[in-house]
C-alpha atoms as a PDB file:
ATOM      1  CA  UNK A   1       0.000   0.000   0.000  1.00  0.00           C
ATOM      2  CA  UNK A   2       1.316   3.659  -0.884  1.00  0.00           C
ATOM      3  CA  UNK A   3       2.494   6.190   1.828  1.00  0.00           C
ATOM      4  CA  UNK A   4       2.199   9.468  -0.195  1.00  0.00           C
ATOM      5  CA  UNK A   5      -0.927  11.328  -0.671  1.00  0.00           C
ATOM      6  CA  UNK A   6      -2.808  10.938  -3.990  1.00  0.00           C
ATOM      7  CA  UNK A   7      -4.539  13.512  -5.572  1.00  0.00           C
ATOM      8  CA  UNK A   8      -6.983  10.873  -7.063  1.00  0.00           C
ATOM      9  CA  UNK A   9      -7.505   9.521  -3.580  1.00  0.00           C
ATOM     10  CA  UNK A  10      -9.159  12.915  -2.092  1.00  0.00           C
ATOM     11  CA  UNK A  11     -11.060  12.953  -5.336  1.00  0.00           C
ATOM     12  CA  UNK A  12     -12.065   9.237  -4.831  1.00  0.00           C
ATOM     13  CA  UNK A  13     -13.030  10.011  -0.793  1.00  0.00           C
ATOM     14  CA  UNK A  14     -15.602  12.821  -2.335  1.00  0.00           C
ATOM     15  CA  UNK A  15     -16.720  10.398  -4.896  1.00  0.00           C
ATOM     16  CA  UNK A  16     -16.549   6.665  -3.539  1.00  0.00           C
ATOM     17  CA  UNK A  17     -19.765   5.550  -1.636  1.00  0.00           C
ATOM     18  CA  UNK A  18     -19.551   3.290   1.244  1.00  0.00           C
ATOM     19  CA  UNK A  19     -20.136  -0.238  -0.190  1.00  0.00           C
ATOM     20  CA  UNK A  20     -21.520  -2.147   2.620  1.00  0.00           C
ATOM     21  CA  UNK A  21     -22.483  -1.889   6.285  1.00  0.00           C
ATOM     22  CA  UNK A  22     -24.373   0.959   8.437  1.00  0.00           C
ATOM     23  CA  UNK A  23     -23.509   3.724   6.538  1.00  0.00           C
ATOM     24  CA  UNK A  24     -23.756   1.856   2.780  1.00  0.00           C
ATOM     25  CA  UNK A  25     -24.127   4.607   0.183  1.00  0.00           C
ATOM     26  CA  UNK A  26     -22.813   7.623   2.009  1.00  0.00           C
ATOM     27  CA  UNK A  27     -20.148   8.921   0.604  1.00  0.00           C
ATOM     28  CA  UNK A  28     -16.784   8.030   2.258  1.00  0.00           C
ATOM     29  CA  UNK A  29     -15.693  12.011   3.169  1.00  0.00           C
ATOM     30  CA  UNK A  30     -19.327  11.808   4.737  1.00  0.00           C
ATOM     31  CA  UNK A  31     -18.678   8.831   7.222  1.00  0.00           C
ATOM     32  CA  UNK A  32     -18.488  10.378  10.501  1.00  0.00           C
ATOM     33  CA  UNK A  33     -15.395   9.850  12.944  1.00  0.00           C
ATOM     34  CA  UNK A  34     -16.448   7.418  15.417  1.00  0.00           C
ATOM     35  CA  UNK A  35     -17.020   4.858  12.531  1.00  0.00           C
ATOM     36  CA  UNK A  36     -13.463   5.673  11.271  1.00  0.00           C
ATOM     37  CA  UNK A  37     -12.223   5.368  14.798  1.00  0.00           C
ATOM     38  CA  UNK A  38     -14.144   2.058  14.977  1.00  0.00           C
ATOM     39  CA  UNK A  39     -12.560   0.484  11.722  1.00  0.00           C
ATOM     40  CA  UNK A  40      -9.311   1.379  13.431  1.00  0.00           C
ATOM     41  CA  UNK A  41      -9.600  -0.661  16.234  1.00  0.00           C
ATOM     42  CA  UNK A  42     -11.261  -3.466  14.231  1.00  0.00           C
ATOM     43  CA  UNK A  43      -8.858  -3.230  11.273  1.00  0.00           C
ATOM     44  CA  UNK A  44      -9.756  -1.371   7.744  1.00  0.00           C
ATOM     45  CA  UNK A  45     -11.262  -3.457   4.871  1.00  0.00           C
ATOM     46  CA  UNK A  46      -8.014  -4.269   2.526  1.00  0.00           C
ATOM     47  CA  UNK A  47      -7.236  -2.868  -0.834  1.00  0.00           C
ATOM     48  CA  UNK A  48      -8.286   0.285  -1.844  1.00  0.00           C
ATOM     49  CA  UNK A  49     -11.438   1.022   0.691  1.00  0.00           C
ATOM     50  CA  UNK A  50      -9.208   0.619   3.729  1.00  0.00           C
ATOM     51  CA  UNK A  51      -7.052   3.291   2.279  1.00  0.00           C
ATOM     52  CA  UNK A  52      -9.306   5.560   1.411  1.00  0.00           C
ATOM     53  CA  UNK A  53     -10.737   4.978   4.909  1.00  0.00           C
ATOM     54  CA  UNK A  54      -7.142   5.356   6.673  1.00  0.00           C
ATOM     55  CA  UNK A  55      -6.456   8.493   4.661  1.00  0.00           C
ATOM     56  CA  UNK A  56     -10.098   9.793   5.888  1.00  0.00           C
ATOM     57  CA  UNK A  57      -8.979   9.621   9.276  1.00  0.00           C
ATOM     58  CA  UNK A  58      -6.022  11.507   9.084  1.00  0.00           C
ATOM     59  CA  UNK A  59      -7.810  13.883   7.834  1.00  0.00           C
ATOM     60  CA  UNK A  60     -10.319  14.236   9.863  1.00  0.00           C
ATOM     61  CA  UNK A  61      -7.977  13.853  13.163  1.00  0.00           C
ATOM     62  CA  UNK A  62      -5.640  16.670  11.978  1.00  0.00           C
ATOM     63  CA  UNK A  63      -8.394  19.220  10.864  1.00  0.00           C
ATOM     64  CA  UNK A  64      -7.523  19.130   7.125  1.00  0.00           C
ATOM     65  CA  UNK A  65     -11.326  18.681   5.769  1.00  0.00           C
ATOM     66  CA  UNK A  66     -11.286  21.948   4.168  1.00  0.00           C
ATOM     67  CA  UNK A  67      -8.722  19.324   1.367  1.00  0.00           C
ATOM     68  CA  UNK A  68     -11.786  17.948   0.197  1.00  0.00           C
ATOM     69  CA  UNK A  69     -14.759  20.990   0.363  1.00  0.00           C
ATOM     70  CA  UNK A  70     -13.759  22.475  -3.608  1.00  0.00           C
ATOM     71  CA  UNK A  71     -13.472  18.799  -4.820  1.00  0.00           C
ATOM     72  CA  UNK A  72     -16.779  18.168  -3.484  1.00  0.00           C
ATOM     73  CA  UNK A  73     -19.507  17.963  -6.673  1.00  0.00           C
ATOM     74  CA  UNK A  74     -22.051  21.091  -6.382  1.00  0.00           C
END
């Protein structure tokens, strides 16, 4: 899995719903923290979800939302 940050990935976490569980269909930069927090502790789906998950919750721990509000579709 990469380390560097990914242009495409902060256009897929505007872009990418959530395929399955409680919040299926919300859009992943829409998930709210505690069910980031809780995929941490259980461990992130693998592949591409659980680092578009990952990468959501470094955002969202270190204030850096504002990335994602111009990529965000009108």
């Amino acid at each position: 899995m990469k380390n560097e940050l990914d242009s495409k990935d902060l256009l897929d976490l505007v872009n990418t719903q959530m395929p399955f569980g409680k919040y299926a269909g919300r859009i992943l930069a829409d998930l709210p923290e505690p069910y980031l927090l809780w995929f941490e502790k259980q461990g992130f789906p693998k592949g591409k979800l659980g680092h578009l998950l990952k990468l959501l919750l470094v955002i969202r721990v270190n204030g850096l939302e504002s990335l994602l509000t111009p990529l965000r579709k009108p």
